[in-house]
Protein backbone atom coordinates (compact mmCIF):
# COMPACT_ATOMS: atom_id res chain seq x y z
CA UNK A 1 -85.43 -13.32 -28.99
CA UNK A 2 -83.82 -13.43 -25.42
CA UNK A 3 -86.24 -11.42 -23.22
CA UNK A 4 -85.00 -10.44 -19.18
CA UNK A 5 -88.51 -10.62 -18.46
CA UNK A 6 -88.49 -9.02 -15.07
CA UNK A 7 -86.69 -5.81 -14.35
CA UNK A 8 -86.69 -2.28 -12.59
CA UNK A 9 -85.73 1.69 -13.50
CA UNK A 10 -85.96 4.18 -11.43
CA UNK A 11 -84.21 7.79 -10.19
CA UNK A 12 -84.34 6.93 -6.64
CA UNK A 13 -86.51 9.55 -4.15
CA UNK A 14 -86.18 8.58 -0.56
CA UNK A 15 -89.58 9.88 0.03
CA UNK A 16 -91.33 7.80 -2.74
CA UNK A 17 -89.14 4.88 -2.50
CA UNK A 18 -88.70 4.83 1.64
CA UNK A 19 -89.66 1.15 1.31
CA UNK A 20 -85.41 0.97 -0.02
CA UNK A 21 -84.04 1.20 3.69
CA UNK A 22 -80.62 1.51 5.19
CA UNK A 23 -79.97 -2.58 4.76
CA UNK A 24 -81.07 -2.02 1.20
CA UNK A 25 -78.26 1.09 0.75
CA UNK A 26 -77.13 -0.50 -2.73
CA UNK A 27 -80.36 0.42 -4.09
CA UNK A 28 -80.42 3.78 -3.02
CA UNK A 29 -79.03 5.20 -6.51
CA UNK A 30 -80.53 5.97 -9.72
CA UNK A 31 -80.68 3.11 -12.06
CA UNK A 32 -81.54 3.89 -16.03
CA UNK A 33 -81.21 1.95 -18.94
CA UNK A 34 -77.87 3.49 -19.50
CA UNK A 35 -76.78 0.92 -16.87
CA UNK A 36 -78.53 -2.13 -17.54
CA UNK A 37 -78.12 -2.26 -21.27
CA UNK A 38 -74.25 -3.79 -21.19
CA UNK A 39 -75.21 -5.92 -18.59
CA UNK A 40 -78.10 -7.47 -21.12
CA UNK A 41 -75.65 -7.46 -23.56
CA UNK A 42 -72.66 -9.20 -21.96
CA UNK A 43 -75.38 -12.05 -21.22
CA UNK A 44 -76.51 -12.09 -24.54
CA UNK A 45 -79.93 -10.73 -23.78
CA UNK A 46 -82.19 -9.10 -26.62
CA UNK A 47 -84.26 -6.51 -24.26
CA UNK A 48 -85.77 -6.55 -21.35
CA UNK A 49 -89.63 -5.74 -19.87
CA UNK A 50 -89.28 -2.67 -17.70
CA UNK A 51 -91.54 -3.54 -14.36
CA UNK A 52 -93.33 -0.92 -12.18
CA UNK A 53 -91.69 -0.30 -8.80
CA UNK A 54 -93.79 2.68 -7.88
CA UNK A 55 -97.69 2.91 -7.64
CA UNK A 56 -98.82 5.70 -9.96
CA UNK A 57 -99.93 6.54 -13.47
CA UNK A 58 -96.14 8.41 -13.36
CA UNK A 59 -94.64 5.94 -12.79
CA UNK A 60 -95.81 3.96 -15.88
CA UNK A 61 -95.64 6.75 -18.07
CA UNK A 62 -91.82 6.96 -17.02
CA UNK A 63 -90.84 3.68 -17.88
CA UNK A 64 -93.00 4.28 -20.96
CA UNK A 65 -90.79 7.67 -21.98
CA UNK A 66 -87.90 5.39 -21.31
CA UNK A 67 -88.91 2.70 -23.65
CA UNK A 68 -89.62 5.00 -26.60
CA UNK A 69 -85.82 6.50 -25.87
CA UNK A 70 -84.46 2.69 -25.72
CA UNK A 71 -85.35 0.07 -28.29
CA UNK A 72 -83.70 -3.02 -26.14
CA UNK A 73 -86.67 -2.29 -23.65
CA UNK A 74 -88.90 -4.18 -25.35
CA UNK A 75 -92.32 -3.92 -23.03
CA UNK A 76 -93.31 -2.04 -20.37
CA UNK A 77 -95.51 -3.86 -17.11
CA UNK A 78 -97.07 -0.61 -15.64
CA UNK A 79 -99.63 0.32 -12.80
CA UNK A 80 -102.70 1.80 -12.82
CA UNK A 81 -105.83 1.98 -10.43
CA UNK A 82 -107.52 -0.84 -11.08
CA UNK A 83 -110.64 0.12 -8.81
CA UNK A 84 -110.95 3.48 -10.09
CA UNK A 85 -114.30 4.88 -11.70
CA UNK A 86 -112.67 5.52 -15.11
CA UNK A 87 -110.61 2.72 -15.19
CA UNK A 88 -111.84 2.02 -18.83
CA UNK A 89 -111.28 4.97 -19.96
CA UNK A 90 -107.51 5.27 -18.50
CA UNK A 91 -107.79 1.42 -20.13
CA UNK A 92 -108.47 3.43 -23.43
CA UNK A 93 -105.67 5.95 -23.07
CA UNK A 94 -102.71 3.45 -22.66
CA UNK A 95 -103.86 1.21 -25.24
CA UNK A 96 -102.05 3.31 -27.66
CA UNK A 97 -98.83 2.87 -26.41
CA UNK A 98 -97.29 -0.88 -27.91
CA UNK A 99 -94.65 -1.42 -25.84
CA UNK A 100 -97.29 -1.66 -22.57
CA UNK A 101 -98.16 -5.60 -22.17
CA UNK A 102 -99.62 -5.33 -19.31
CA UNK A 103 -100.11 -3.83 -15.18
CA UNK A 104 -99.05 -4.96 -11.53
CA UNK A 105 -100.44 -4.07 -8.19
CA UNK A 106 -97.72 -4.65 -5.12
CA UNK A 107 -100.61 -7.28 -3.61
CA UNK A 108 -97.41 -8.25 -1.33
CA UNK A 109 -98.22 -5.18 1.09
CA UNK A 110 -101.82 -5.45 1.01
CA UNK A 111 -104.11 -7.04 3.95
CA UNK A 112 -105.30 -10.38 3.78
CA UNK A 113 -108.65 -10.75 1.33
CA UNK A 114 -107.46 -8.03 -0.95
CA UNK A 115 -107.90 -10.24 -3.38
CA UNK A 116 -111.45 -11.08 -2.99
CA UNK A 117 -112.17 -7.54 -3.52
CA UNK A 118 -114.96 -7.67 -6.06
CA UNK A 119 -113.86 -4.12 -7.18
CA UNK A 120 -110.56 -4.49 -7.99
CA UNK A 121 -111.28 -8.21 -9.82
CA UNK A 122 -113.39 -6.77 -11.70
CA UNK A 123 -111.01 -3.89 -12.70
CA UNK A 124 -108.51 -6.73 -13.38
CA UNK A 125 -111.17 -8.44 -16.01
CA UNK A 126 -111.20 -5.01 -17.41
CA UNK A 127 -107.67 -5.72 -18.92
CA UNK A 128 -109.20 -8.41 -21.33
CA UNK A 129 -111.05 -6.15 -23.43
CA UNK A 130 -107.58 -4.45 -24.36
CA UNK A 131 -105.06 -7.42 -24.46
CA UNK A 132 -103.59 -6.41 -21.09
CA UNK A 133 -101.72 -9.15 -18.94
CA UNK A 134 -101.87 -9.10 -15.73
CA UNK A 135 -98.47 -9.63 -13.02
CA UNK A 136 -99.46 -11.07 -9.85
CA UNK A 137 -97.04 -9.88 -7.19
CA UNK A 138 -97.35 -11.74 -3.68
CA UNK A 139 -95.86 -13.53 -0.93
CA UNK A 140 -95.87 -18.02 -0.45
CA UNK A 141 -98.56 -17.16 2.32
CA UNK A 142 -101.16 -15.05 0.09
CA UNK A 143 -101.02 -18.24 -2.61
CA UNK A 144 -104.07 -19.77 -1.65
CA UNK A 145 -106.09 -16.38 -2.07
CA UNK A 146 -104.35 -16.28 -4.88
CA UNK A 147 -106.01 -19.39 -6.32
CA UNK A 148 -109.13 -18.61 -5.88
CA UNK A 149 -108.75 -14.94 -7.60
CA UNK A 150 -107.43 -16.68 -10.58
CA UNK A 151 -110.53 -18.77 -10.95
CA UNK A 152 -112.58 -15.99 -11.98
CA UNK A 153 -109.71 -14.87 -14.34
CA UNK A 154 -109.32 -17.61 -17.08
CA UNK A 155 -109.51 -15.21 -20.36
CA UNK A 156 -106.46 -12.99 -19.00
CA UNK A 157 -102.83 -13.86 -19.24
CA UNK A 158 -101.64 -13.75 -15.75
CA UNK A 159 -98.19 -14.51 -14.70
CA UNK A 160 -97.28 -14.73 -11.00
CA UNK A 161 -93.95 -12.99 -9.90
CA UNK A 162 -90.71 -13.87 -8.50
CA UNK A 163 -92.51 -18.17 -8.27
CA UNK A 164 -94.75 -15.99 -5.58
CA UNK A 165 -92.24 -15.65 -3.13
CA UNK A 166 -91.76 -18.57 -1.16
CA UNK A 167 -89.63 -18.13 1.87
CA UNK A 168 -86.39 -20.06 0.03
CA UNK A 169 -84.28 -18.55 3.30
CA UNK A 170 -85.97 -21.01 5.85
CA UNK A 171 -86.28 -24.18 3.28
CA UNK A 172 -89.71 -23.56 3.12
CA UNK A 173 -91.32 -25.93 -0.05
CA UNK A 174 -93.76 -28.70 0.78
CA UNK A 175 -97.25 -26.38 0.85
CA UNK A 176 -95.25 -23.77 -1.65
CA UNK A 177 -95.23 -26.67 -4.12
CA UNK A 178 -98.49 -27.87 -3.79
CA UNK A 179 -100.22 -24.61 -3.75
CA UNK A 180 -98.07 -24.08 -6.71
CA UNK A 181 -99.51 -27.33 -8.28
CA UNK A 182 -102.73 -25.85 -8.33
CA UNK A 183 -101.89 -22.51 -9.68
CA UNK A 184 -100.73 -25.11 -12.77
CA UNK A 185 -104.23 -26.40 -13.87
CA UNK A 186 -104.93 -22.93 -15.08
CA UNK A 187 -103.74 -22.61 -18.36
CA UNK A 188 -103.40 -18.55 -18.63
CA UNK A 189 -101.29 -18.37 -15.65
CA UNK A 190 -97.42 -18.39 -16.14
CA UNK A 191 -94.52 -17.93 -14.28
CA UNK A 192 -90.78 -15.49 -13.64
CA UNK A 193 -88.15 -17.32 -12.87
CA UNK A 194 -86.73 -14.14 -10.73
CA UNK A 195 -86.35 -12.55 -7.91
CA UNK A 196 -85.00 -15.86 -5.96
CA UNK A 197 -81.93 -14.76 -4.21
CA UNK A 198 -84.10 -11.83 -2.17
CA UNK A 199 -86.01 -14.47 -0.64
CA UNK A 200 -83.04 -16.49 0.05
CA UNK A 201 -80.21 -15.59 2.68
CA UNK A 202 -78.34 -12.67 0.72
CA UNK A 203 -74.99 -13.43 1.93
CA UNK A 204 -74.87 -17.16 1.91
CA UNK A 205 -77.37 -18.31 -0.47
CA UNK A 206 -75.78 -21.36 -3.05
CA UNK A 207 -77.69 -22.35 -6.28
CA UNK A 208 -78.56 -26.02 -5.52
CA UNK A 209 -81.21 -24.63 -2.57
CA UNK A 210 -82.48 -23.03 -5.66
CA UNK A 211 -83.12 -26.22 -7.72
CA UNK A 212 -86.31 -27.48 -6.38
CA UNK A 213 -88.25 -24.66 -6.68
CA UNK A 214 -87.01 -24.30 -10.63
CA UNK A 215 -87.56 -28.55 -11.22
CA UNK A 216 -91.32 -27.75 -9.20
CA UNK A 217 -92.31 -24.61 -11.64
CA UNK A 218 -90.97 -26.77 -14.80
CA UNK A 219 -92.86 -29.65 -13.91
CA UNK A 220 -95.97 -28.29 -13.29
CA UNK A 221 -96.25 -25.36 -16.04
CA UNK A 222 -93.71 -26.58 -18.43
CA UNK A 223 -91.17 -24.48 -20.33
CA UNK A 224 -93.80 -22.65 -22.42
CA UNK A 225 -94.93 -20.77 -19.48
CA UNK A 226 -92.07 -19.95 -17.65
CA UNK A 227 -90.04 -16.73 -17.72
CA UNK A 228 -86.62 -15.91 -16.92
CA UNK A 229 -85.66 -12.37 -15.21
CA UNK A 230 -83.02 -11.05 -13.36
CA UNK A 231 -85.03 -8.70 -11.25
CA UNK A 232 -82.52 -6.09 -11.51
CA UNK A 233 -81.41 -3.65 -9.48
CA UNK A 234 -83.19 -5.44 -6.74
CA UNK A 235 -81.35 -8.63 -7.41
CA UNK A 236 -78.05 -6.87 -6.06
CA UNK A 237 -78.78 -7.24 -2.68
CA UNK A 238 -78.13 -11.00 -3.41
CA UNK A 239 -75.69 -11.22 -6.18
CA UNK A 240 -75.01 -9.96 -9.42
CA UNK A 241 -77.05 -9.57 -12.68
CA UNK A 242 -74.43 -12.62 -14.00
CA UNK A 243 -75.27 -14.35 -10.88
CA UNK A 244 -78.64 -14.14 -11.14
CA UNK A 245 -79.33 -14.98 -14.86
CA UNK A 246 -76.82 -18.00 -13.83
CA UNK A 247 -79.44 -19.49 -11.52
CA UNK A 248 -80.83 -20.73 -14.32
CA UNK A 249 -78.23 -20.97 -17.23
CA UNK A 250 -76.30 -22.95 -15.29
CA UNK A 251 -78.59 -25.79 -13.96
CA UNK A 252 -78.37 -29.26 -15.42
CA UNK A 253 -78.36 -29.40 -19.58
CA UNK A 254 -82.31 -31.41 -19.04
CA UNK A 255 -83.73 -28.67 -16.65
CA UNK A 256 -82.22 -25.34 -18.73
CA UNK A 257 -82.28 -26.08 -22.25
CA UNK A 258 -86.28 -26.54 -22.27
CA UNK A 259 -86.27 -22.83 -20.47
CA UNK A 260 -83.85 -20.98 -22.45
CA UNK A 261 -85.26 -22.30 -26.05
CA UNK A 262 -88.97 -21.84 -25.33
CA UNK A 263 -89.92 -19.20 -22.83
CA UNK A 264 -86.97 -16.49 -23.35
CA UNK A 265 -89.46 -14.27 -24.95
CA UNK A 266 -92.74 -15.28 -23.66
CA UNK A 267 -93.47 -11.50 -21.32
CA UNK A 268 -94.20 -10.33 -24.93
CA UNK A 269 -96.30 -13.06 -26.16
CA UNK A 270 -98.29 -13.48 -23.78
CA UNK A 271 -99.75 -9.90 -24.30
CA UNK A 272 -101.66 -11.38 -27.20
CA UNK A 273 -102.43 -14.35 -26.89
């Protein structure tokens, strides 16, 4: 099965979603699965795992009403307060629904140490008990907190977003890669192959500056824990859905192949392994 592991819905609010500003004005329209499914299709894709833009219980319950309207959305990464009181009981609640794999937290806009927060790792362990994964969502600069959270984290599938960011726009690499290296000797972490071209210059960005990152993330987790996703609608402030997916479809036979046979449909696996 070909999974787009990585991508967005939403009816946009400019109140809820005022971190979509003026430079972002593409993404300032609804986008449904109306839209995305003959994009998937025209690429050959099987589904897709519907990610959480907004922080709220609403917000995965939407993507959750949307995935039991479309079958090609095939999981559903949702929030949920992870530091709350009941969290086990909220834990409970969404357990019934199959098509939730797992939760994300935007750790991107929180303060440095958020991570160390023995409240919310704990709420993060809590995922275990009900084969949750877990989507780490930060910037090149928060990897080495990063590290150490995962340490504490070895029975939960964790997979770090978008290669965690690094800042692909100023050629930034050398402590990206070795922080990445690290990340590596944990066996339950994996890695999306996404949202690249938003951390790259958006108008001038070509796919070789892309190619070291992708040969670093093969090379250290190997294909069976890497991810492909398009990280659409966000992706179109960089290029197209065709564009995107291309990144990696399009780089040497050696380097793709490995990707697309193994690790098309690994979002879903992971959520039980």
């Amino acid at each position: 099965m070909k999974i787009d592991a990585h991508q967005h819905f939403w009816k946009f609010d400019p109140v809820r979603d005022a971190w979509i500003d003026d430079s972002m004005e593409i993404l300032q329209n609804d986008f449904l699965p109306n839209d995305l499914k003959p994009l998937l299709e025209q690429s050959g894709f099987d589904g897709c795992v519907a990610v959480q833009a907004d922080q709220s219980e609403n917000e995965t319950k939407f993507l959750l009403n949307l995935a039991d309207r479309a079958d090609f959305i095939k999981g559903v990464v949702g929030w949920i307060d992870l530091k709350a009181s009941d969290l086990e009981q909220r834990l409970k609640h969404f357990s019934q629904y199959s098509k939730l794999k797992g939760f994300r937290h935007i750790i991107q806009a929180e303060p440095v140490g958020f991570m160390k927060n023995q409240q919310f790792v704990d709420g993060v362990k809590k995922l275990h008990k009900f084969n949750f994964t877990y989507d780490i969502l930060i910037f090149e600069h928060q990897l080495e907190e990063c590290i150490n959270f995962v340490k504490s984290l070895s029975e939960i599938p964790l997979v770090i977003d978008h290669l965690a960011k690094p800042d692909i726009k100023n050629r930034s690499f050398d402590d990206w890669a070795e922080q990445m290296k690290k990340l590596a000797e944990y066996p339950n972490v994996h890695v999306k192959l996404s949202g690249m071209v938003t951390e790259a210059d958006w108008e001038n960005w070509t796919r070789e500056e892309f190619t070291p990152y992708l040969e670093t993330c093969l090379d250290c987790f190997g294909a069976d824990r890497l991810m492909i996703g398009s990280d659409w609608p966000v992706c179109l402030l960089g290029g197209s859905f065709e564009q995107v997916i291309g990144i990696v479809e399009d780089l040497p036979v050696a380097l793709a192949n490995p990707i697309m046979m193994q690790s098309w449909d690994n979002q879903l696996k992971i959520s039980i392994i």
